[in-house]
C-alpha atoms as a PDB file:
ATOM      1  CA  UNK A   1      47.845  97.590 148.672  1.00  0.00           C
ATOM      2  CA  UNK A   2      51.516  96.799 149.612  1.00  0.00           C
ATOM      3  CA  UNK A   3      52.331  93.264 150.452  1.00  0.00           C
ATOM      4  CA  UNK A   4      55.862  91.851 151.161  1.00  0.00           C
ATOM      5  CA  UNK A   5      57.118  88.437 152.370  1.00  0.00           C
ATOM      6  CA  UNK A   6      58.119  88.112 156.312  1.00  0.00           C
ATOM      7  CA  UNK A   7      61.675  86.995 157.095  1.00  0.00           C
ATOM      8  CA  UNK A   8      61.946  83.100 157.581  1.00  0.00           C
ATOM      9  CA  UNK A   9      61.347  82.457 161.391  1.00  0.00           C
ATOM     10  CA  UNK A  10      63.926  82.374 163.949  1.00  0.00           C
ATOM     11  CA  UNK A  11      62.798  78.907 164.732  1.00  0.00           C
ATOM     12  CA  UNK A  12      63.351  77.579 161.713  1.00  0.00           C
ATOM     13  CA  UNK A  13      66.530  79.476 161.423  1.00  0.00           C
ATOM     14  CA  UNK A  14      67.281  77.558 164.663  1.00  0.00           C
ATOM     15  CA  UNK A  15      66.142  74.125 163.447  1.00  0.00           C
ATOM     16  CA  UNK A  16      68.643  74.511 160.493  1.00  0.00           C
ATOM     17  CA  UNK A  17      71.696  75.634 162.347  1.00  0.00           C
ATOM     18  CA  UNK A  18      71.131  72.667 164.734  1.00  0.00           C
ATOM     19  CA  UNK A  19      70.997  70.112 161.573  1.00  0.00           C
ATOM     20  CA  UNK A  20      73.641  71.697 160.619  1.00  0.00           C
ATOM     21  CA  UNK A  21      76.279  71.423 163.734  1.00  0.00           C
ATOM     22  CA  UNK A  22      78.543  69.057 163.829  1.00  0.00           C
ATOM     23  CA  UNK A  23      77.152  68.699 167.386  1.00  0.00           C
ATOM     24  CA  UNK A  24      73.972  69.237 168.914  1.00  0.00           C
ATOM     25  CA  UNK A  25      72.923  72.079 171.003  1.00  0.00           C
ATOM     26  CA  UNK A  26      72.734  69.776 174.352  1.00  0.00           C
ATOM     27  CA  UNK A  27      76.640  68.759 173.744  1.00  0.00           C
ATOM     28  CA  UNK A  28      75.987  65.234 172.857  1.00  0.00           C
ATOM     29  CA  UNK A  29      77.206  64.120 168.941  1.00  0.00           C
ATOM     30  CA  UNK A  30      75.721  64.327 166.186  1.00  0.00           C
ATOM     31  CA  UNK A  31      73.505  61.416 164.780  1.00  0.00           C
ATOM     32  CA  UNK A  32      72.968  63.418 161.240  1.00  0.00           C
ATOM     33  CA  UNK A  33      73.426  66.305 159.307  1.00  0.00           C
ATOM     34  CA  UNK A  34      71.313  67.956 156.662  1.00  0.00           C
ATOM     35  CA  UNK A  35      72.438  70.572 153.850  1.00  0.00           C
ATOM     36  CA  UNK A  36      69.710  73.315 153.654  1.00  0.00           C
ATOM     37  CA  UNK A  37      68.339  75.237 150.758  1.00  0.00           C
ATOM     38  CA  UNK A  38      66.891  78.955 151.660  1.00  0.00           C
ATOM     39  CA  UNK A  39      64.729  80.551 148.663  1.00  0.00           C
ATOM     40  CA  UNK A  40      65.532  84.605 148.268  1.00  0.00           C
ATOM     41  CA  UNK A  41      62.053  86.022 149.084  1.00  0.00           C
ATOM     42  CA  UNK A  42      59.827  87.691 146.213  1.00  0.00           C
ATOM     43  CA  UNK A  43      60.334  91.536 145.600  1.00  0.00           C
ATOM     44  CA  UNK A  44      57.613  93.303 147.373  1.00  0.00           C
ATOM     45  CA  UNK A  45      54.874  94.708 145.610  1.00  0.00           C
ATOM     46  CA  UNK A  46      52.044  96.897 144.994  1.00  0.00           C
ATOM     47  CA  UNK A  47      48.564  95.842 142.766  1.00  0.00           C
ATOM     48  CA  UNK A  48      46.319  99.164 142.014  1.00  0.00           C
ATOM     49  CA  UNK A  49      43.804  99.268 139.532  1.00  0.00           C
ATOM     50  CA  UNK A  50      43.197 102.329 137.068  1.00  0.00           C
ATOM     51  CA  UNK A  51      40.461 103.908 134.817  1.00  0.00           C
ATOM     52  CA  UNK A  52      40.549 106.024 132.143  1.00  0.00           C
ATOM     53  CA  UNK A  53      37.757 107.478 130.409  1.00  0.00           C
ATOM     54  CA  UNK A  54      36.943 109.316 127.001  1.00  0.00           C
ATOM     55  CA  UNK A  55      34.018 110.582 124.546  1.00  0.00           C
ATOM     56  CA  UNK A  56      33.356 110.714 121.191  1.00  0.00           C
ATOM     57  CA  UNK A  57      31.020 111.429 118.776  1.00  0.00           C
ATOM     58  CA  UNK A  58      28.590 107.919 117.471  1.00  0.00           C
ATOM     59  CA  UNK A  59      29.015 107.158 114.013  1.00  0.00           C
ATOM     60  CA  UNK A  60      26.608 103.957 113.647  1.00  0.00           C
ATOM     61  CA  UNK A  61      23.052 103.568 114.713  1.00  0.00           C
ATOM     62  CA  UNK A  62      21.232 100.221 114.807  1.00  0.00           C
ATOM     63  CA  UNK A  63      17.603 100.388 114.484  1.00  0.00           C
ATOM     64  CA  UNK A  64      15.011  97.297 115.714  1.00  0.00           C
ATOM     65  CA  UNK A  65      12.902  97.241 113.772  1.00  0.00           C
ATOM     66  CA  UNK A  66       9.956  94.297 113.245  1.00  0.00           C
ATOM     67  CA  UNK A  67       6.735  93.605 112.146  1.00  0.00           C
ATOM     68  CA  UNK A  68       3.414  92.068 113.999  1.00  0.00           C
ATOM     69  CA  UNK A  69       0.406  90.508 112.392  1.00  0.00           C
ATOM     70  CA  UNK A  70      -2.772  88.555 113.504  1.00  0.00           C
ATOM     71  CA  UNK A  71      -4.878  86.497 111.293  1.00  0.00           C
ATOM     72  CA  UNK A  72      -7.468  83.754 111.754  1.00  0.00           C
ATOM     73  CA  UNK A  73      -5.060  81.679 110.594  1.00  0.00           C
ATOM     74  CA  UNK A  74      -0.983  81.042 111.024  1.00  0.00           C
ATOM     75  CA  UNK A  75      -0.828  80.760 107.419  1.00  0.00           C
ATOM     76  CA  UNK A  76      -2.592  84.189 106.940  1.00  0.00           C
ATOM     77  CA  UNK A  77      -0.428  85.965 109.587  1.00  0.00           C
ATOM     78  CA  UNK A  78       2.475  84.272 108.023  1.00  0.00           C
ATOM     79  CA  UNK A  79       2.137  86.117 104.727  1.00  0.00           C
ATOM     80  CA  UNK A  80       0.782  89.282 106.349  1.00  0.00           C
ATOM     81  CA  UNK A  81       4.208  89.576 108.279  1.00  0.00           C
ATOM     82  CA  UNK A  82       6.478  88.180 105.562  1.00  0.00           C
ATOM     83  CA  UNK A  83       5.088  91.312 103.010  1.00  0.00           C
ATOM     84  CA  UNK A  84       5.784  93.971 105.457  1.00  0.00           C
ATOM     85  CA  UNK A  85       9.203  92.718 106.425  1.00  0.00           C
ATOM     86  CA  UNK A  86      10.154  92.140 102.739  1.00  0.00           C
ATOM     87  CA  UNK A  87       8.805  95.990 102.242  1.00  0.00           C
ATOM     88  CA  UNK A  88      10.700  96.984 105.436  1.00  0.00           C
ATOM     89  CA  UNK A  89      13.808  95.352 104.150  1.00  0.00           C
ATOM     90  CA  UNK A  90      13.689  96.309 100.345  1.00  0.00           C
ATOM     91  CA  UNK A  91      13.062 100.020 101.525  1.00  0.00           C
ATOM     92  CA  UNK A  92      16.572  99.905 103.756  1.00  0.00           C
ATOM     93  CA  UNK A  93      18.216  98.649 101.198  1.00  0.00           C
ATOM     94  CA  UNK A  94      16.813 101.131  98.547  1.00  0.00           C
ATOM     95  CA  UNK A  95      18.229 103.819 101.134  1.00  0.00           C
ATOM     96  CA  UNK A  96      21.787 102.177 101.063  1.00  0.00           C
ATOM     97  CA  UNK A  97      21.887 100.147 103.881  1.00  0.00           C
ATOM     98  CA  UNK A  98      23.986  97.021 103.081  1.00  0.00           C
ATOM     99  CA  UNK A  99      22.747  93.710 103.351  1.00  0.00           C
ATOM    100  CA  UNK A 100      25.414  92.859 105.614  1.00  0.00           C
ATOM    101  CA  UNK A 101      24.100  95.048 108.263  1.00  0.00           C
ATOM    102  CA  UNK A 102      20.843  93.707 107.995  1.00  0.00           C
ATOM    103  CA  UNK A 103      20.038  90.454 110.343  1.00  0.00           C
ATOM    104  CA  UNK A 104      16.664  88.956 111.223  1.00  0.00           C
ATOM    105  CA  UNK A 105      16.119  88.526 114.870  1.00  0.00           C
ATOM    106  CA  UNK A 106      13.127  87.532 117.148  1.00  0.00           C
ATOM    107  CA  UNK A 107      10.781  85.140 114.858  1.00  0.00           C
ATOM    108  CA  UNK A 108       8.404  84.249 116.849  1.00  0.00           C
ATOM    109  CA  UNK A 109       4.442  82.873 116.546  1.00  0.00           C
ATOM    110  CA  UNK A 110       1.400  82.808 119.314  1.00  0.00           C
ATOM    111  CA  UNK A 111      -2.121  82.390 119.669  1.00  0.00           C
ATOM    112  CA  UNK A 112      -4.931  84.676 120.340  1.00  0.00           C
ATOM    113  CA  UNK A 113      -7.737  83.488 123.026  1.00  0.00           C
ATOM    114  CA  UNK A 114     -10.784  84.464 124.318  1.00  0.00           C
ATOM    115  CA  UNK A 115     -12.330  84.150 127.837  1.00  0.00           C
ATOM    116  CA  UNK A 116     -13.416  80.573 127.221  1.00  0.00           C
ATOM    117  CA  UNK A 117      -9.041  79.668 126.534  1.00  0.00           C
ATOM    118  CA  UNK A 118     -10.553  79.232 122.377  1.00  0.00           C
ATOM    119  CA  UNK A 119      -8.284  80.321 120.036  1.00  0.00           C
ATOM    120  CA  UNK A 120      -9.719  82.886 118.177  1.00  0.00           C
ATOM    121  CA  UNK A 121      -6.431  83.703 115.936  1.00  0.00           C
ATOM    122  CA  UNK A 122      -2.954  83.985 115.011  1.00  0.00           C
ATOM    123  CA  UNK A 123       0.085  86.476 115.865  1.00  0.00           C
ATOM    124  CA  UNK A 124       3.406  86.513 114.095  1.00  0.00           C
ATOM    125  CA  UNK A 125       6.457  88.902 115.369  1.00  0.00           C
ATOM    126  CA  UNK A 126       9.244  88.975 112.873  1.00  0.00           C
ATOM    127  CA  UNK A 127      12.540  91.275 114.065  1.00  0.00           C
ATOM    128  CA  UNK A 128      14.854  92.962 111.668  1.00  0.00           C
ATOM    129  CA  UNK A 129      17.784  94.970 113.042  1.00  0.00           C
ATOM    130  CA  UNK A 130      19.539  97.756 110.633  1.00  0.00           C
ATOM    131  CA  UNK A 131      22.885  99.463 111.292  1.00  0.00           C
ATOM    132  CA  UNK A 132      22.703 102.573 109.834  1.00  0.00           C
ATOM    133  CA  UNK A 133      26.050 104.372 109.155  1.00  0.00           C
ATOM    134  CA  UNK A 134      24.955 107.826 107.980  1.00  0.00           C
ATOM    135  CA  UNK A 135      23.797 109.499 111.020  1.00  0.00           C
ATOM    136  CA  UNK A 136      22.887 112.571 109.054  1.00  0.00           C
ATOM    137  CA  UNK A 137      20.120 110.313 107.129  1.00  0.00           C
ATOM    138  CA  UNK A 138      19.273 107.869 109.796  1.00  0.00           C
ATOM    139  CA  UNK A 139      16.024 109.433 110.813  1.00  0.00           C
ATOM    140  CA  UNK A 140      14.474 109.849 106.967  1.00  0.00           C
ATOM    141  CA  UNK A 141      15.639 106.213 106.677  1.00  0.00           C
ATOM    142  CA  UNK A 142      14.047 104.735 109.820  1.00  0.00           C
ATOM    143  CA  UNK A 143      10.712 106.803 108.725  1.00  0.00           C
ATOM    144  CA  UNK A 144      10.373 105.555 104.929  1.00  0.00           C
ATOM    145  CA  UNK A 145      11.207 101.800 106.530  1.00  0.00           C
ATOM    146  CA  UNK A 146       8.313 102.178 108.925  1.00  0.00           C
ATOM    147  CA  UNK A 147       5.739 103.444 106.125  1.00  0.00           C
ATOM    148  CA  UNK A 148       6.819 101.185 104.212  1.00  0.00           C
ATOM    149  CA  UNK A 149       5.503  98.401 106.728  1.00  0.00           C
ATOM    150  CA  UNK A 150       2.566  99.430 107.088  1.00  0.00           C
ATOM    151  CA  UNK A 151       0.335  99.434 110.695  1.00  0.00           C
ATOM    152  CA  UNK A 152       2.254  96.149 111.050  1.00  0.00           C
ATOM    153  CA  UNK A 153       5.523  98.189 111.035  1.00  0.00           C
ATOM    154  CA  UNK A 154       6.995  98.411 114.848  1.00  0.00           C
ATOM    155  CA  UNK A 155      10.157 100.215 115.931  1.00  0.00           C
ATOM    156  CA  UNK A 156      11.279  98.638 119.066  1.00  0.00           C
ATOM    157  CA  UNK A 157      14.225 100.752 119.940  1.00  0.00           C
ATOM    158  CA  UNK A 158      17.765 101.957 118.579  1.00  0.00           C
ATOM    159  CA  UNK A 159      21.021 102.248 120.116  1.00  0.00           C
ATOM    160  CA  UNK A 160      24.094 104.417 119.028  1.00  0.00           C
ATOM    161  CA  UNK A 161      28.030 102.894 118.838  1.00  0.00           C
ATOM    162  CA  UNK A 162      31.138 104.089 118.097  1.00  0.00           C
ATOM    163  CA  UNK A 163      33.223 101.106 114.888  1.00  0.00           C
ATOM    164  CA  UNK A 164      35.822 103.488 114.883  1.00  0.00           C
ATOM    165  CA  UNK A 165      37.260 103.535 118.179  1.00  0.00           C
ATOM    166  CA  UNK A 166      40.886 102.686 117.711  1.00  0.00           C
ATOM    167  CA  UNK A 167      42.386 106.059 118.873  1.00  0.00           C
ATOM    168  CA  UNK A 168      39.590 106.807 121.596  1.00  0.00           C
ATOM    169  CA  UNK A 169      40.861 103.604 123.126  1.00  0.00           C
ATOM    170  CA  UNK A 170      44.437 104.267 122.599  1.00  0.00           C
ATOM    171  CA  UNK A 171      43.724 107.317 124.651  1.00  0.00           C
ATOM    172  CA  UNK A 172      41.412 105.737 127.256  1.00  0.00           C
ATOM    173  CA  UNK A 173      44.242 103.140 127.664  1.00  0.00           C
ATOM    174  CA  UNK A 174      46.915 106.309 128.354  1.00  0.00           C
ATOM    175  CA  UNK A 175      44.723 107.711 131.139  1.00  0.00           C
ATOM    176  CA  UNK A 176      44.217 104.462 132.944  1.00  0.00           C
ATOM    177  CA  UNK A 177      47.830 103.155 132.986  1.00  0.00           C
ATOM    178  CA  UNK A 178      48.150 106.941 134.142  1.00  0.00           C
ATOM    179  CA  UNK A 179      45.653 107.012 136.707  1.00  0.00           C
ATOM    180  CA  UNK A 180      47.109 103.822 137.849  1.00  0.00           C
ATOM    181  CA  UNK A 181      50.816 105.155 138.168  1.00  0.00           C
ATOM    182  CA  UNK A 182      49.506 107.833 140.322  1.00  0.00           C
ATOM    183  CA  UNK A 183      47.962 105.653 142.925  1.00  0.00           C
ATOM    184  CA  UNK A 184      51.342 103.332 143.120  1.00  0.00           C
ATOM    185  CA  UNK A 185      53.564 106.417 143.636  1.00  0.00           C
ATOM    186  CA  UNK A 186      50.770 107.514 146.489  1.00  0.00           C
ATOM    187  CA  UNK A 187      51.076 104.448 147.828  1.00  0.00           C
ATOM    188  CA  UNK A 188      54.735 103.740 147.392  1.00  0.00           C
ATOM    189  CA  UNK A 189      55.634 107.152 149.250  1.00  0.00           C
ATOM    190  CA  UNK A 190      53.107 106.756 151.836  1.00  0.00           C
ATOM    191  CA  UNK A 191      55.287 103.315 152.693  1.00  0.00           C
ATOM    192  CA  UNK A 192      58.922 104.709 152.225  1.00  0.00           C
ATOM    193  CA  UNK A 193      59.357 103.203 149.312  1.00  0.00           C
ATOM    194  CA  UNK A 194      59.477 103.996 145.340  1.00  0.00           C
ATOM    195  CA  UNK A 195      58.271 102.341 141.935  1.00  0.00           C
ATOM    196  CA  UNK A 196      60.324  99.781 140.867  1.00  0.00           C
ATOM    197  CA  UNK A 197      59.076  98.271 137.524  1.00  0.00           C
ATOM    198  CA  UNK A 198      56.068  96.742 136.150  1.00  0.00           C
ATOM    199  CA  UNK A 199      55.660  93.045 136.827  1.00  0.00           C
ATOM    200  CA  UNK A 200      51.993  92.530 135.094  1.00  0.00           C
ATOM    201  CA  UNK A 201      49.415  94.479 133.338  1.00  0.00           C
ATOM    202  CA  UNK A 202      45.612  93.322 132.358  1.00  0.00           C
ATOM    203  CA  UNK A 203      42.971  95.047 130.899  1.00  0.00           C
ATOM    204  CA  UNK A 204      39.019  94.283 131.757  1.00  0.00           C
ATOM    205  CA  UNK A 205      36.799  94.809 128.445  1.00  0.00           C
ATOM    206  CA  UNK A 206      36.391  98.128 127.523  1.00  0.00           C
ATOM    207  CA  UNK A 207      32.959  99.733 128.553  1.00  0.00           C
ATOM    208  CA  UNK A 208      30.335 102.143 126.662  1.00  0.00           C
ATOM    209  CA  UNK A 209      27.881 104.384 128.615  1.00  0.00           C
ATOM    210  CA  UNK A 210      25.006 106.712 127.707  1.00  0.00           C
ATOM    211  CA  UNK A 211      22.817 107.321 124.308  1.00  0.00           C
ATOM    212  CA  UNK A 212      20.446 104.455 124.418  1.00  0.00           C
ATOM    213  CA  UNK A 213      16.611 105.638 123.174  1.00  0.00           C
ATOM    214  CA  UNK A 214      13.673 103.654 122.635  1.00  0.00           C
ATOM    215  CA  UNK A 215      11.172 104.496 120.598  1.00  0.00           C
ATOM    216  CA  UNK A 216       7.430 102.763 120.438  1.00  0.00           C
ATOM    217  CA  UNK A 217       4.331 102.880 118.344  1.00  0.00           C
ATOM    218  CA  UNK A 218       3.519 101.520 114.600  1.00  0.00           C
ATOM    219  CA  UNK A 219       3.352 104.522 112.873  1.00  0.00           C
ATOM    220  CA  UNK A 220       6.151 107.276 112.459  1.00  0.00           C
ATOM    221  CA  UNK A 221       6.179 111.219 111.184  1.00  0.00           C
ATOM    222  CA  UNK A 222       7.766 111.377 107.616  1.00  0.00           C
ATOM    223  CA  UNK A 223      10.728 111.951 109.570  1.00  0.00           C
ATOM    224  CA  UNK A 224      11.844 112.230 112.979  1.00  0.00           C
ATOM    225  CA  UNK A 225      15.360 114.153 114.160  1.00  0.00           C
ATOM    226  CA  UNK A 226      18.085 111.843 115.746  1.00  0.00           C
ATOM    227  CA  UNK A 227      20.883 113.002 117.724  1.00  0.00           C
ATOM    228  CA  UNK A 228      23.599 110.687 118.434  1.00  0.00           C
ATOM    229  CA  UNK A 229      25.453 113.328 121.026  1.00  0.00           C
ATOM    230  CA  UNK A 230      28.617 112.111 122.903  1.00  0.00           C
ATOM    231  CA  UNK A 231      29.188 108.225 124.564  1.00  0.00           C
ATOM    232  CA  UNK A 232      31.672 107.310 126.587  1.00  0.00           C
ATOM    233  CA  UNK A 233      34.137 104.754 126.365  1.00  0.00           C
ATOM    234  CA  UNK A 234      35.875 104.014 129.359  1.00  0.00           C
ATOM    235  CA  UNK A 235      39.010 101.356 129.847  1.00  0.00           C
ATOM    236  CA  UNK A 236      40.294  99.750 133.487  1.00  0.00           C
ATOM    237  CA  UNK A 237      43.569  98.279 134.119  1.00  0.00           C
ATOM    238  CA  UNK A 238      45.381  96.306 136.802  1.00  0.00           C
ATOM    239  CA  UNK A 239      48.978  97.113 137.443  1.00  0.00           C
ATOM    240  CA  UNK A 240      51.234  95.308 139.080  1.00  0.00           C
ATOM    241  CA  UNK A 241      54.293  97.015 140.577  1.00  0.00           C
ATOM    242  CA  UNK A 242      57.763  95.849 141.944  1.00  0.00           C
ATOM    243  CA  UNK A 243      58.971  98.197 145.253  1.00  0.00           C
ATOM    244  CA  UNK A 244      62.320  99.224 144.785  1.00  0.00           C
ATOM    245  CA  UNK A 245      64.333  97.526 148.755  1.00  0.00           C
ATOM    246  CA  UNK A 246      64.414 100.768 150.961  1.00  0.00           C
ATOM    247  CA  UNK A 247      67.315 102.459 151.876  1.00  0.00           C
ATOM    248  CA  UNK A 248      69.622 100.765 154.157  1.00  0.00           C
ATOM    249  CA  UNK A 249      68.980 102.467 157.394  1.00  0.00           C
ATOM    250  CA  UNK A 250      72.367 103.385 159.424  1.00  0.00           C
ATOM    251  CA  UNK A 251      73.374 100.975 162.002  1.00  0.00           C
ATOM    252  CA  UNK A 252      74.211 101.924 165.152  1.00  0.00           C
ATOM    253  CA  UNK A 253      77.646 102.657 166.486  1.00  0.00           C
ATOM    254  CA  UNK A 254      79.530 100.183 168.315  1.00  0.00           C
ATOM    255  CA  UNK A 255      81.318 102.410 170.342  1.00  0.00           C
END
C-alpha cells in the first residue's frame, strides 16, 4: 500500500501570504501580521507484510498421560489414583525422563449417580505430562508407563515440538524479510518509484503447524511405533519502507 502526504492547500497557502502582506489583498492596511511555520511533509511510504516458512525434523515429544479411578469412597479413589500415578511416574523416570520434564496437570474429583441423582461413588482424574527427548525410544517409554498404570492408566494425547529451533528461525526470518522486499519493489515500480530504506520492522510470534496425534484407550501394545515426520515453523514480518522522491520530471519550455 503506498501512502504519501498531499501538498498543503492553496487556501491555506493563501491565508498565510495574506497574514503575511504588509497590506491586505482588498488594498486597505494592514491591522496585523503573523510569522508562519510550514512542517516538511513525511517521506512517503510503503507497509507490506511477509512470510517465510521452513521444516524440520521434531526432536521432543510430550506425552499426556493420567490416571482415572472410581471407588465407593473419595478416600478409596484417592489412593487408587495416587498408586498408579506414582507407578506411572517412577516408570518415566526409570526410563530417563527427567523430573524436570515431568508436571502434574488436570487434578480433578466427581461423583458417580444413579437414576434416582444418589451418589453411588467416587472418580478421581489425575494428569501427568512427560516430554520425552529421545524420539527413537519414545514409543517403548510411553508403553512401559501405561502398563505400569494399570487399567487406570489413560493416554490422552501427545504432541511433537521442535527446542532447537534457533537456525530454522534464523532461516524462516531470511525468507520473510525476503518475501517482503519483493512485494515493496512490486509495488514501488508499479508507482514510479524505488526502495528507499527501512523505517520499521516487527515480527508476529512465530507459528508451528502439523504433527499433532491423539491417542485413546487404557491399555497399550508393549510398544507402539511413533513417527515425529516434518513440522513447520513459519515467521511473518511487517516492513516498513521509505520511497525514494521521483525523478524530477522536465519542465516545460518557456519559449
Amino acid at each position: 500500500m503506498i501512502r504519501s502526504r498531499v501538498a498543503t492547500p492553496a487556501l491555506a497557502v493563501l491565508a498565510s501570504f495574506a497574514a503575511l502582506s504588509p497590506t491586505p489583498l482588498g488594498g486597505g492596511p494592514a491591522f496585523a501580521s503573523a510569522t508562519a511555520t510550514t512542517e516538511s511533509p513525511a517521506a512517503d511510504q510503503i507497509l507490506v507484510t511477509g512470510t517465510g516458512e521452513v521444516s524440520g525434523e521434531p526432536d521432543t515429544l510430550t506425552a499426556e498421560f493420567a490416571v482415572e479411578t472410581t471407588a465407593s469412597t473419595v478416600g478409596q479413589a484417592l489412593d487408587n489414583a495416587n498408586i498408579a500415578a506414582t507407578r506411572i511416574r517412577d516408570t518415566l523416570v526409570h526410563a530417563g525422563i527427567a523430573r524436570a520434564d515431568l508436571q502434574t496437570a488436570n487434578v480433578s474429583i466427581g461423583s458417580k449417580v444413579n437414576g434416582d441423582q444418589t451418589i453411588t461413588g467416587y472418580t478421581v482424574s489425575q494428569g501427568l505430562t512427560a516430554k520425552i527427548r529421545n524420539l527413537q525410544r519414545a514409543g517403548k517409554i510411553m508403553s512401559a508407563a501405561i502398563s505400569a498404570g494399570g487399567d487406570a492408566a489413560r493416554l490422552n494425547g501427545v504432541s511433537f515440538a521442535i527446542e532447537n529451533n534457533a537456525a530454522l528461525l534464523a532461516e524462516a526470518r531470511r525468507k520473510a524479510f525476503a518475501d517482503a522486499r519483493r512485494k515493496a519493489e512490486l509495488y514501488a515500480g508499479e508507482a514510479g518509484r524505488s526502495l528507499g530504506r527501512v523505517r520499521k520492522v516487527s515480527e508476529t510470534d512465530p507459528g508451528y503447524g502439523g504433527n499433532l496425534k491423539q491417542y485413546d484407550g487404557a491399555a497399550m501394545a508393549s510398544s507402539f511405533p511413533i513417527e515425529p515426520g516434518q513440522q513447520r515453523l513459519s515467521v511473518t514480518v511487517t516492513v516498513e519502507w521509505a520511497l525514494d522522491p521521483p525523478a524530477e520530471s522536465a519542465r516545460p519550455s518557456l519559449n
